[in-house]
Structure formats: structure tokens, C-alpha cells
PDB file of N, CA and C in Angstrom:
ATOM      1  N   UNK A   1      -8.167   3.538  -7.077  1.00  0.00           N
ATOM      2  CA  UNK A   1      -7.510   4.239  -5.986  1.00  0.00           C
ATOM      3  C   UNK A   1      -6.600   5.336  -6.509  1.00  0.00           C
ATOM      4  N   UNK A   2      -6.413   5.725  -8.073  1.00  0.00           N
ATOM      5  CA  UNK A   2      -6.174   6.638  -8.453  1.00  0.00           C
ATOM      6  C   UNK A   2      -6.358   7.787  -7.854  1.00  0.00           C
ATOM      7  N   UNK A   3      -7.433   7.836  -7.633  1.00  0.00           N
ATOM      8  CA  UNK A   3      -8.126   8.939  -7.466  1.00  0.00           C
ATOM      9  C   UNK A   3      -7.080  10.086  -6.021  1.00  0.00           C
ATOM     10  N   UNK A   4      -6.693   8.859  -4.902  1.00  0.00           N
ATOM     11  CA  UNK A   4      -6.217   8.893  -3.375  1.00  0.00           C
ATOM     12  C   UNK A   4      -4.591   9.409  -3.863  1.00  0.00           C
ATOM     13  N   UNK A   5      -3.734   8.802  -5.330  1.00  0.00           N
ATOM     14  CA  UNK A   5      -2.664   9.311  -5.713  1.00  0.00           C
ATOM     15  C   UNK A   5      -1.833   7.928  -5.089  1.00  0.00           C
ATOM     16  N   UNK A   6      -2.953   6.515  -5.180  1.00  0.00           N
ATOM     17  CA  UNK A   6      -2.112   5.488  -4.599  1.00  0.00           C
ATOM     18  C   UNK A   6      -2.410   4.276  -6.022  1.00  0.00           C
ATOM     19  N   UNK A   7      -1.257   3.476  -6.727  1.00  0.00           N
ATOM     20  CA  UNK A   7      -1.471   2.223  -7.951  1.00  0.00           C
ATOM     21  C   UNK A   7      -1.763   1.149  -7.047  1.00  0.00           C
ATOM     22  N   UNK A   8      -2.629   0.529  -7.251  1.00  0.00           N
ATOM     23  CA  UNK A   8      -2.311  -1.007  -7.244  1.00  0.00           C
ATOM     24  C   UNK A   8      -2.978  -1.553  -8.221  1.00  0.00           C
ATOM     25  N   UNK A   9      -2.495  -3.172  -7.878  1.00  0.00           N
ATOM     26  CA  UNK A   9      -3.107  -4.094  -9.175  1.00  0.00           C
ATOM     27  C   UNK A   9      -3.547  -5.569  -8.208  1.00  0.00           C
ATOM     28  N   UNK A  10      -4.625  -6.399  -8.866  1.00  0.00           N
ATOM     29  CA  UNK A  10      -4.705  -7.776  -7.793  1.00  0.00           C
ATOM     30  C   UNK A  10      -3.529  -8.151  -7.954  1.00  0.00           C
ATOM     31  N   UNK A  11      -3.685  -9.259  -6.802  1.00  0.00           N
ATOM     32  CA  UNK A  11      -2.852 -10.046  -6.874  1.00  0.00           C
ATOM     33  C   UNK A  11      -2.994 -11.342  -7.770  1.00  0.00           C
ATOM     34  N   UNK A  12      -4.477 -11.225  -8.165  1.00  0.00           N
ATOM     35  CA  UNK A  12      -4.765 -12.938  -8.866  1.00  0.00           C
ATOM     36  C   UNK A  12      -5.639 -13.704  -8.034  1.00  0.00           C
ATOM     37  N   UNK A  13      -5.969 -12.854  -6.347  1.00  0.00           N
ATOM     38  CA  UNK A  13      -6.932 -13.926  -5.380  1.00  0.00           C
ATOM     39  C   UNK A  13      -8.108 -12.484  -5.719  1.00  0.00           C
ATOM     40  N   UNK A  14      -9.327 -13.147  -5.420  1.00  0.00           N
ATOM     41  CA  UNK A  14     -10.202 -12.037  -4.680  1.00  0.00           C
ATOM     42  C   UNK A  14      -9.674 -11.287  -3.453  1.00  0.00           C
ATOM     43  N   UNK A  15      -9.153 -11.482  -2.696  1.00  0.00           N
ATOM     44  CA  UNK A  15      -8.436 -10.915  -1.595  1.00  0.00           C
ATOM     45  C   UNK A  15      -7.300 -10.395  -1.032  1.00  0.00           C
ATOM     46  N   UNK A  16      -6.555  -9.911  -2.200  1.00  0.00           N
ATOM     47  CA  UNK A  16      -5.618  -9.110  -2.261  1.00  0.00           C
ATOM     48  C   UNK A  16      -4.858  -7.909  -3.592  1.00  0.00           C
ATOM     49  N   UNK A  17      -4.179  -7.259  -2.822  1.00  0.00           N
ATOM     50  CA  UNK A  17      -3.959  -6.177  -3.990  1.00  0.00           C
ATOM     51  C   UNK A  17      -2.526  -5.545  -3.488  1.00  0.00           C
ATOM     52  N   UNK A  18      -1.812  -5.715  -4.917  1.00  0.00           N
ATOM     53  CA  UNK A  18      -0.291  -5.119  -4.673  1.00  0.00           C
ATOM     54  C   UNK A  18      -0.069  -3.934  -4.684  1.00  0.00           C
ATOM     55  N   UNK A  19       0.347  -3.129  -4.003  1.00  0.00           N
ATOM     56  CA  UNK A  19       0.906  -2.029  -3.921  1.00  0.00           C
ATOM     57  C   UNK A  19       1.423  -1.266  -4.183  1.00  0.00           C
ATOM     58  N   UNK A  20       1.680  -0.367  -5.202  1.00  0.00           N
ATOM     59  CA  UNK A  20       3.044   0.461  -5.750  1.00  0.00           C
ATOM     60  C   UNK A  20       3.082   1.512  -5.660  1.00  0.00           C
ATOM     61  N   UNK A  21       4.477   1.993  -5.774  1.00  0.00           N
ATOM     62  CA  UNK A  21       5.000   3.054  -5.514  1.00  0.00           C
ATOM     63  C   UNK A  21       5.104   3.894  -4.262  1.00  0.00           C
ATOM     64  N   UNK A  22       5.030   2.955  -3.147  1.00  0.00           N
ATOM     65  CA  UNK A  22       4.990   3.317  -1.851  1.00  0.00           C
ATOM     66  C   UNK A  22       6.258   2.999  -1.112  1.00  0.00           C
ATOM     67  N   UNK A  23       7.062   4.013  -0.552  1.00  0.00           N
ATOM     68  CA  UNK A  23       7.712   3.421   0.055  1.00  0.00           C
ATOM     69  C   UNK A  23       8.225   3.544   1.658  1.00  0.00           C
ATOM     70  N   UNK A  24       8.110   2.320   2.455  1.00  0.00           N
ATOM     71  CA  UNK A  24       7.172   2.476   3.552  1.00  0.00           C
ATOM     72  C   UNK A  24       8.283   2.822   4.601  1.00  0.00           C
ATOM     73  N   UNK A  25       9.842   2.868   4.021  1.00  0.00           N
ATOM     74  CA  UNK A  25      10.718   3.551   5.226  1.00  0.00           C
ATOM     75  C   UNK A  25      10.823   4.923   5.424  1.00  0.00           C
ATOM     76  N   UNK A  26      10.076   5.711   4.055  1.00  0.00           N
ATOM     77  CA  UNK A  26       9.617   6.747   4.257  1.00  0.00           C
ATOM     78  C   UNK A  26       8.505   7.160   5.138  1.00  0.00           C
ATOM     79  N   UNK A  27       8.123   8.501   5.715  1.00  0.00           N
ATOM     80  CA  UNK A  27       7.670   8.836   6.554  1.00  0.00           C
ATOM     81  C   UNK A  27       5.907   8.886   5.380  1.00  0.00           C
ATOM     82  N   UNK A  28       5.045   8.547   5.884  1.00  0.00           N
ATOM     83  CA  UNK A  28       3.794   8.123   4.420  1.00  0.00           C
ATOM     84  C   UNK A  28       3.055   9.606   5.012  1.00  0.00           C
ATOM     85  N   UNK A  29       1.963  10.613   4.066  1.00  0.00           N
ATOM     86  CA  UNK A  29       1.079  11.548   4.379  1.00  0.00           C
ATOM     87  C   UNK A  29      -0.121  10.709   4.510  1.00  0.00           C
ATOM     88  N   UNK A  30      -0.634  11.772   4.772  1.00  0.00           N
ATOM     89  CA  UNK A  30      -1.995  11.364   5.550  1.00  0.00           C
ATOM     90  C   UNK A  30      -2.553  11.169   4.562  1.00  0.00           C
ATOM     91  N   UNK A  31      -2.564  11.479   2.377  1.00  0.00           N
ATOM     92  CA  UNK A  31      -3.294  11.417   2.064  1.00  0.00           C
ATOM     93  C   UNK A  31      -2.790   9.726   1.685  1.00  0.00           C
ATOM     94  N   UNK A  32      -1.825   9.156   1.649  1.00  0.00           N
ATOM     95  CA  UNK A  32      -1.450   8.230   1.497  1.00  0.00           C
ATOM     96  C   UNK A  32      -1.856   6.888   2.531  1.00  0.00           C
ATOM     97  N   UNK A  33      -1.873   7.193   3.641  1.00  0.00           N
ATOM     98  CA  UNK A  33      -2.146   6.495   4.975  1.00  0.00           C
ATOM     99  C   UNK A  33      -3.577   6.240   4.731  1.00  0.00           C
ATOM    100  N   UNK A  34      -4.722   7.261   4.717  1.00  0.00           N
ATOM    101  CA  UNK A  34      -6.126   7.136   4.038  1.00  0.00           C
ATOM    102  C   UNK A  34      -5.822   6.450   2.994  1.00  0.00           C
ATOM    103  N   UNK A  35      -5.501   6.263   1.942  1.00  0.00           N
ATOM    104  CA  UNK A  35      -5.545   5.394   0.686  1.00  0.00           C
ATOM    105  C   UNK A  35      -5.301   4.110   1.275  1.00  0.00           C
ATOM    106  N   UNK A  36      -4.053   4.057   1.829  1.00  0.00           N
ATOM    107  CA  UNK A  36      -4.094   2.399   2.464  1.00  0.00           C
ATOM    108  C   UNK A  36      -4.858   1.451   2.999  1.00  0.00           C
ATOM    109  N   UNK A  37      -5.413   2.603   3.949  1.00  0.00           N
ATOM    110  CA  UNK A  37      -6.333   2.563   4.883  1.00  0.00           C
ATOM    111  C   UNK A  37      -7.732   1.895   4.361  1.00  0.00           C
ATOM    112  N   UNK A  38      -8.042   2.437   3.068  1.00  0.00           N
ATOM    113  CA  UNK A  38      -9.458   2.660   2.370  1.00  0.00           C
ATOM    114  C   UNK A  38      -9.198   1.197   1.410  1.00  0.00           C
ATOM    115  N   UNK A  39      -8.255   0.928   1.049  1.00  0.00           N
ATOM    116  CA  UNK A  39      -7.472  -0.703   0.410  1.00  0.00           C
ATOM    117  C   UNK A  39      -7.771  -1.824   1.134  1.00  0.00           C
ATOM    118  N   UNK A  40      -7.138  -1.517   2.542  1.00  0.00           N
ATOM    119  CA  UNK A  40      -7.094  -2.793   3.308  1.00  0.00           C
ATOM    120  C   UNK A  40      -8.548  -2.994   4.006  1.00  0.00           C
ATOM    121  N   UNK A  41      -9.335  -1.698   3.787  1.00  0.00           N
ATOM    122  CA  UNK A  41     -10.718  -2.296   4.227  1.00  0.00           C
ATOM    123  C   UNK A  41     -11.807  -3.505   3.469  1.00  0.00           C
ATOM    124  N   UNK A  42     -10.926  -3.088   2.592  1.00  0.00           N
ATOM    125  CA  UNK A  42     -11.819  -3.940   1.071  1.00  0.00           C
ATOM    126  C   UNK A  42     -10.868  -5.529   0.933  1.00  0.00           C
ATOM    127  N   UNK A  43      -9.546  -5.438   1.218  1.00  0.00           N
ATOM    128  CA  UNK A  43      -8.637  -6.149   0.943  1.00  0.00           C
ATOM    129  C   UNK A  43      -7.777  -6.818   1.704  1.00  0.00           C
ATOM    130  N   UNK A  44      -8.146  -7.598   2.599  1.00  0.00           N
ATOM    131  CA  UNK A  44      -7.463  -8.076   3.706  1.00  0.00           C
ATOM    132  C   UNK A  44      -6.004  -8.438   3.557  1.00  0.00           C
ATOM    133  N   UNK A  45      -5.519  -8.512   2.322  1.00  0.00           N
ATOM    134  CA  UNK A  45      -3.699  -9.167   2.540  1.00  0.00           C
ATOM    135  C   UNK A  45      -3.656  -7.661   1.353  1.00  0.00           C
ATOM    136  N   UNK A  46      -2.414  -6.837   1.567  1.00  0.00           N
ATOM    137  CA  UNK A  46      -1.545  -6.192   0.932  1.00  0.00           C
ATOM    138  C   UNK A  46      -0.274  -6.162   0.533  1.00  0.00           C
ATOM    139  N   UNK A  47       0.263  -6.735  -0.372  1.00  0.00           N
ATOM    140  CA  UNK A  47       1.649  -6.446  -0.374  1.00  0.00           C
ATOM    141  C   UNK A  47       1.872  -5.563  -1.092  1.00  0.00           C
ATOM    142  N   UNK A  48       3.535  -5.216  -0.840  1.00  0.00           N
ATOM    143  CA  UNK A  48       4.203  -3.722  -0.494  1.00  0.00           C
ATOM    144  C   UNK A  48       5.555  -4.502  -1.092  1.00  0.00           C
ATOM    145  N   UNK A  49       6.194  -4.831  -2.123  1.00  0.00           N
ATOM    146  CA  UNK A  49       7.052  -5.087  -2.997  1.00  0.00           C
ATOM    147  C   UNK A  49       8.295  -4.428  -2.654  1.00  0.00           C
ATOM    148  N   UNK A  50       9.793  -4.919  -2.734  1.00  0.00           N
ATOM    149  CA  UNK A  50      10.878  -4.408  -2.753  1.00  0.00           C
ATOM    150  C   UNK A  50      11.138  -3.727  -1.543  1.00  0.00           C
ATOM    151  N   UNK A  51      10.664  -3.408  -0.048  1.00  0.00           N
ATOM    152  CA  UNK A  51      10.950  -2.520   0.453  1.00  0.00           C
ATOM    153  C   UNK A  51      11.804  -2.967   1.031  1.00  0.00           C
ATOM    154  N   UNK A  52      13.137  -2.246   1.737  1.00  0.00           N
ATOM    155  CA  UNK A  52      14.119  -2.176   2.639  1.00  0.00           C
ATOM    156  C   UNK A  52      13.548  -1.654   3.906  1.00  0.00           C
ATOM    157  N   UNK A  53      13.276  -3.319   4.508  1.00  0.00           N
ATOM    158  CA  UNK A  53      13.422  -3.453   5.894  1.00  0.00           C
ATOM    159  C   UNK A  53      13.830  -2.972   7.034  1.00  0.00           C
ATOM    160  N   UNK A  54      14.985  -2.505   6.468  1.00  0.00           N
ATOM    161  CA  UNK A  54      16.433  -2.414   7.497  1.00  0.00           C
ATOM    162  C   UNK A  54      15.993  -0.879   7.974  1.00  0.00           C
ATOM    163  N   UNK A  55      15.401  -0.097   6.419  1.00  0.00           N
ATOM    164  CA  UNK A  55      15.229   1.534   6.674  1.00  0.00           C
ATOM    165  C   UNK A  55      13.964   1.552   7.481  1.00  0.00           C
ATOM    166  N   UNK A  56      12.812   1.037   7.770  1.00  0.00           N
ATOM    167  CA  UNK A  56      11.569   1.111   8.090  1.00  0.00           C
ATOM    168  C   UNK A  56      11.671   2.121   9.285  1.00  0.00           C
ATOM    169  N   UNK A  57      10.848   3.247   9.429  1.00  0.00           N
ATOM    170  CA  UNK A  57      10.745   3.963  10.844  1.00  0.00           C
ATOM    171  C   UNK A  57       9.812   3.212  11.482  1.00  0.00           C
ATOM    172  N   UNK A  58       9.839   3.879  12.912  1.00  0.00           N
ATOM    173  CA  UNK A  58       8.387   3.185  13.528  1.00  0.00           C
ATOM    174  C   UNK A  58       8.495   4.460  14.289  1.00  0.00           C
TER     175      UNK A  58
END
């Protein structure tokens, strides 16, 4: 997923993959949102490490 300008690594299951360097109270680009997007199709559980909750937009 290099390629999208997004890291991850497994988690250790077949069915998941950690996340980095994303941070999701920031406002994310579209090329980033596609990368996620293109992850969680393959990868049903994602985690997203360290983020502050409190900042999250919606």
C-alpha cells in the first residue's frame, strides 16, 4: 500500500492490518481515504494506533 502513500503491517491474524501514520482527527485526502478504503476491502478489522479521540472531526 506503499504505493497509495499509506504503511501498514499485520496484525498476526489473516484478517487484519495496523495502520500508520494516519491521523484520523485530521481532516484525511482523498488519496488517503482510497488507500483505506482499498485495505479494509481486503481486511476486515483495522486498527489505527494512538489516536486522540477527543480531537476526531465528523
Amino acid at each position: 500500500m506503499a504505493e497509495l502513500g499509506l504503511r501498514s503491517r499485520p496484525l498476526g491474524t489473516p484478517i487484519g492490518l495496523e495502520v500508520l501514520d494516519v491521523d484520523l482527527a485530521e481532516p484525511l485526502g482523498e488519496r488517503t481515504l482510497t488507500a483505506i478504503r482499498s485495505l479494509f476491502a481486503e481486511n476486515p478489522v483495522l486498527v489505527f494506533r494512538k489516536q486522540d479521540l477527543e480531537r476526531i472531526w465528523i
